[in-house]
C-alpha atoms as a PDB file:
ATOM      1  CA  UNK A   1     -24.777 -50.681 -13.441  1.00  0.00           C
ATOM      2  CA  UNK A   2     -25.337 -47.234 -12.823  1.00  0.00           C
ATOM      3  CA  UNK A   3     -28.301 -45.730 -10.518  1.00  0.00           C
ATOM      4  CA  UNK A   4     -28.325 -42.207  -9.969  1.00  0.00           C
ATOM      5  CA  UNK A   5     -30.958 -40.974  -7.217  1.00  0.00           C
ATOM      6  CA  UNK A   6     -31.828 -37.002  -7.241  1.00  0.00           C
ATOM      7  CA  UNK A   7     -33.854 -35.601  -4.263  1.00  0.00           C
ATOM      8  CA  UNK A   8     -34.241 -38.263  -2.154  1.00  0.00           C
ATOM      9  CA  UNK A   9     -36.353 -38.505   1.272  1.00  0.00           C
ATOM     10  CA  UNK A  10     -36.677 -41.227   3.446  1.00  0.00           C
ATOM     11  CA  UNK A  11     -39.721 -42.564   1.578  1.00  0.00           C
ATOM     12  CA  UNK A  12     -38.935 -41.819  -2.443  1.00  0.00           C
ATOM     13  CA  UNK A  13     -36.284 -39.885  -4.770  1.00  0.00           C
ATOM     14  CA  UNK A  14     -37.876 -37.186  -6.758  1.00  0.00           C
ATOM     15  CA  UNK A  15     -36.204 -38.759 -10.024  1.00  0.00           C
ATOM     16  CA  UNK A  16     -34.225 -41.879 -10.373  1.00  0.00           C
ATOM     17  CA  UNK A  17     -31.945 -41.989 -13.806  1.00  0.00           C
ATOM     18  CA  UNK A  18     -30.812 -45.711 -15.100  1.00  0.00           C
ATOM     19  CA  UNK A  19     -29.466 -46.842 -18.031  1.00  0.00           C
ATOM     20  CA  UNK A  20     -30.260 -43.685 -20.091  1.00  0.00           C
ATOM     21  CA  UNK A  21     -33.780 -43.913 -18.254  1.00  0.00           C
ATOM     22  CA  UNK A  22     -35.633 -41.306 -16.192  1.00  0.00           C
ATOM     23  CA  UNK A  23     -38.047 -42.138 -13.718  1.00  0.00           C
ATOM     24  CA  UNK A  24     -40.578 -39.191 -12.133  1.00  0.00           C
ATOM     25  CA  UNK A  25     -42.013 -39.730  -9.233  1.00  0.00           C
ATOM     26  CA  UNK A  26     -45.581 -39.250  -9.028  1.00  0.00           C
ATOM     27  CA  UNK A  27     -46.509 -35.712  -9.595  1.00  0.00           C
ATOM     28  CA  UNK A  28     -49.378 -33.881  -8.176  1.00  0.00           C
ATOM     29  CA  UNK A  29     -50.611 -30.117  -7.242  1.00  0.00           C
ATOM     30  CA  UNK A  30     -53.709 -29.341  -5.531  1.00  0.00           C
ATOM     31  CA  UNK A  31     -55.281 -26.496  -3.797  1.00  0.00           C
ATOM     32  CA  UNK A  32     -58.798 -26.571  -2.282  1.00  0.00           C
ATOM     33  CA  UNK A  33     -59.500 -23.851  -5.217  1.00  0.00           C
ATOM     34  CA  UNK A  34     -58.406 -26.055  -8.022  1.00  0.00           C
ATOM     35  CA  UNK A  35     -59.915 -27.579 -10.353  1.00  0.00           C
ATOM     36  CA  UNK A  36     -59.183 -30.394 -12.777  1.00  0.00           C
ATOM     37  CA  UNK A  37     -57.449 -27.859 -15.439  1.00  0.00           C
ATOM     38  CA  UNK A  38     -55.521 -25.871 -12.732  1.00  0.00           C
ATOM     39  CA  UNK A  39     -53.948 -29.211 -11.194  1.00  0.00           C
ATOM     40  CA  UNK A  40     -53.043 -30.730 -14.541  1.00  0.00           C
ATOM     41  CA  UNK A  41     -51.520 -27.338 -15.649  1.00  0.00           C
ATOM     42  CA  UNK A  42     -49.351 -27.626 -12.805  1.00  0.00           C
ATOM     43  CA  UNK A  43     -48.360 -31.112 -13.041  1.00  0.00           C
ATOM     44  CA  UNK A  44     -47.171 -30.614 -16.602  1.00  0.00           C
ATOM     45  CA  UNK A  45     -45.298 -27.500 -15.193  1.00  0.00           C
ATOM     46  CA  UNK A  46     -43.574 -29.397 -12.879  1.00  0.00           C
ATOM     47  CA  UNK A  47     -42.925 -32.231 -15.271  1.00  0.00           C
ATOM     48  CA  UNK A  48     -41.197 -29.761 -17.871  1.00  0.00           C
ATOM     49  CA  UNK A  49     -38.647 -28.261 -14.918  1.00  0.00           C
ATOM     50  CA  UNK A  50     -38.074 -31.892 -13.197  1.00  0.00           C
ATOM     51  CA  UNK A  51     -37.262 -33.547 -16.830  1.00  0.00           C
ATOM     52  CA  UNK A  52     -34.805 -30.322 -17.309  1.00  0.00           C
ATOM     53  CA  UNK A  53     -32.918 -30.732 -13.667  1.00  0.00           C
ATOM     54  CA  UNK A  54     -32.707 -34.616 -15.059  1.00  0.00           C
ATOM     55  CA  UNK A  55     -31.103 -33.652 -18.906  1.00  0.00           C
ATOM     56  CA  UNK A  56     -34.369 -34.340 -20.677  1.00  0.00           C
ATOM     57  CA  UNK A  57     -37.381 -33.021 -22.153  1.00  0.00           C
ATOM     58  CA  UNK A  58     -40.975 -32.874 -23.476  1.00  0.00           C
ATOM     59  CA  UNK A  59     -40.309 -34.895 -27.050  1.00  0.00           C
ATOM     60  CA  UNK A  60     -38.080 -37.578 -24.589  1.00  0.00           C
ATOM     61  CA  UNK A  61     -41.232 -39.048 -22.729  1.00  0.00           C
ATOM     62  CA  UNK A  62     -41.193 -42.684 -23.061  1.00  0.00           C
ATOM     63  CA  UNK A  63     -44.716 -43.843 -21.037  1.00  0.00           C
ATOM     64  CA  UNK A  64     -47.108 -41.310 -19.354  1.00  0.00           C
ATOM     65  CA  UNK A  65     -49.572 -43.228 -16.235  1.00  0.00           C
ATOM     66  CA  UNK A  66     -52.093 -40.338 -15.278  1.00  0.00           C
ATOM     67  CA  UNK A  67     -54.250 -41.423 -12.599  1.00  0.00           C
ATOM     68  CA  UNK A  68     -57.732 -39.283 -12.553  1.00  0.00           C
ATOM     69  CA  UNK A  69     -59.919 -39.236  -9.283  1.00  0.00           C
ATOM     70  CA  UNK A  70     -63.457 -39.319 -11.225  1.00  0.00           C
ATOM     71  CA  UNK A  71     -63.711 -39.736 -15.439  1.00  0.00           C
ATOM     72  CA  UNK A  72     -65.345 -37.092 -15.122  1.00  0.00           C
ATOM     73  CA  UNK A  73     -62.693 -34.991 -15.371  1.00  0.00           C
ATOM     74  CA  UNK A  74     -61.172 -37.150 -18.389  1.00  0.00           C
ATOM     75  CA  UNK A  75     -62.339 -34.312 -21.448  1.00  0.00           C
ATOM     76  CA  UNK A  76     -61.128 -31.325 -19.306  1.00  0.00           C
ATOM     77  CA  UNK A  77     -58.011 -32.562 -18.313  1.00  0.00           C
ATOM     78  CA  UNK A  78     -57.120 -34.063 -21.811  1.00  0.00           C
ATOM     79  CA  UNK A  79     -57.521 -30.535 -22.966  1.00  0.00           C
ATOM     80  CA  UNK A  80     -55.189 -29.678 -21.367  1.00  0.00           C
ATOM     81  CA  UNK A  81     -52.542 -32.505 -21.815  1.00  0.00           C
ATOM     82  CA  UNK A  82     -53.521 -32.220 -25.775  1.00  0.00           C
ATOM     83  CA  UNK A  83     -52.276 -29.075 -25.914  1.00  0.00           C
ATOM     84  CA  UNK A  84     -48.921 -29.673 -24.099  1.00  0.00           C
ATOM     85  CA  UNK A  85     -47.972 -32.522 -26.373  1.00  0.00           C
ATOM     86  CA  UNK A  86     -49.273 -30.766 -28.924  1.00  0.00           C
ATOM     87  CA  UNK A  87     -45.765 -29.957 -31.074  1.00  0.00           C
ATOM     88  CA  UNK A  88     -43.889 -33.096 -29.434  1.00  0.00           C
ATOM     89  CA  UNK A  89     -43.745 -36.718 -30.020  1.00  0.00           C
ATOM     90  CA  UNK A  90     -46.480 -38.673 -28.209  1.00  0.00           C
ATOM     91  CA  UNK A  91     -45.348 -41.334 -25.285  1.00  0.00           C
ATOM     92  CA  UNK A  92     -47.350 -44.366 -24.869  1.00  0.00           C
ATOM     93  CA  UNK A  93     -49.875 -43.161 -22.352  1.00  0.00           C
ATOM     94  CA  UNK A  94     -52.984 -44.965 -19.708  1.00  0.00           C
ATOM     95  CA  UNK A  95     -55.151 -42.859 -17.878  1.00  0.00           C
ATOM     96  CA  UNK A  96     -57.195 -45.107 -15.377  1.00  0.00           C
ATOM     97  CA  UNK A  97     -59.660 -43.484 -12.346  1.00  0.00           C
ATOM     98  CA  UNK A  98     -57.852 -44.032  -8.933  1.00  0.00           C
ATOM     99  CA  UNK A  99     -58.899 -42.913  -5.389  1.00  0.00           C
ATOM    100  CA  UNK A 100     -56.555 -40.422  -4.204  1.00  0.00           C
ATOM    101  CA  UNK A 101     -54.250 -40.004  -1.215  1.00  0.00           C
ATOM    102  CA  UNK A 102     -56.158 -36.786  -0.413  1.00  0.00           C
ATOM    103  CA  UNK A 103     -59.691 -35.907  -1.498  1.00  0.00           C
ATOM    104  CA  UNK A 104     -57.983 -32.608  -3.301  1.00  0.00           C
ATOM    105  CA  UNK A 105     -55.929 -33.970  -5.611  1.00  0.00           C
ATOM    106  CA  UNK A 106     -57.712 -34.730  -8.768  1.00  0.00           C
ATOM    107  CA  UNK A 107     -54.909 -35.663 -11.285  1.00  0.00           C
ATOM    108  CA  UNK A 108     -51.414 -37.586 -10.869  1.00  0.00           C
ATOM    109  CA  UNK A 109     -49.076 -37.997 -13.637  1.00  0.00           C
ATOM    110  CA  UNK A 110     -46.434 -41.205 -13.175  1.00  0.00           C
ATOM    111  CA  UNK A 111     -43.382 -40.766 -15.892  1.00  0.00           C
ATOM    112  CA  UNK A 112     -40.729 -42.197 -17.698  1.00  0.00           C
ATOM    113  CA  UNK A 113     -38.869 -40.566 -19.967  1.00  0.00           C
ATOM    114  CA  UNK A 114     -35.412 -41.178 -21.706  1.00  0.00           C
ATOM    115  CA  UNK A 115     -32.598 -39.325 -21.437  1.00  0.00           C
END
């Protein structure tokens, strides 16, 4: 059994690849200045490039966890996930409200993806 570990820190790896699996780790992006659309723009930005550095891609996503700070938020920042997974096949997906780790971030994607 195979367990490759790519950008690793003393607390997490950046992506963890198993058994033809990929594993994100949570991704964020916040700025004082950003709002809901702005930070899930991002996130999906940084999805795309960490699924390429791992040998995947967009139409690969298995399950998709996105953690909102207030529903609120939910229309805007399906607007702008809607339109990312727009011409790609759809991974099961949650999207629950969650406090935070920082009263700035406002979205947090968790994903798995195949390889």
């Amino acid at each position: 059994m195979s367990i490759e570990r790519i950008g690793s820190t003393e607390r997490m790896s950046k992506i963890v690849k198993h058994n033809g699996t990929i594993y994100l780790c949570g991704q964020t992006a916040s700025a004082p200045e950003w709002d809901i659309t702005e930070q899930t723009e991002r996130c999906l930005a940084k999805i795309d490039a960490l699924l390429e550095e791992a040998g995947s891609e967009r139409n690969k996503l298995l399950s998709v966890t996105i953690y909102v700070r207030d529903m609120k938020d939910f229309a805007a920042m399906n607007a702008v996930w809607d339109a990312w997974v727009a011409d790609y096949e759809k991974p099961a997906r949650a999207c629950v409200e969650a406090r935070m780790a920082r009263p700035d971030l406002l979205v947090e994607f968790s994903v798995i993806a195949a390889q």
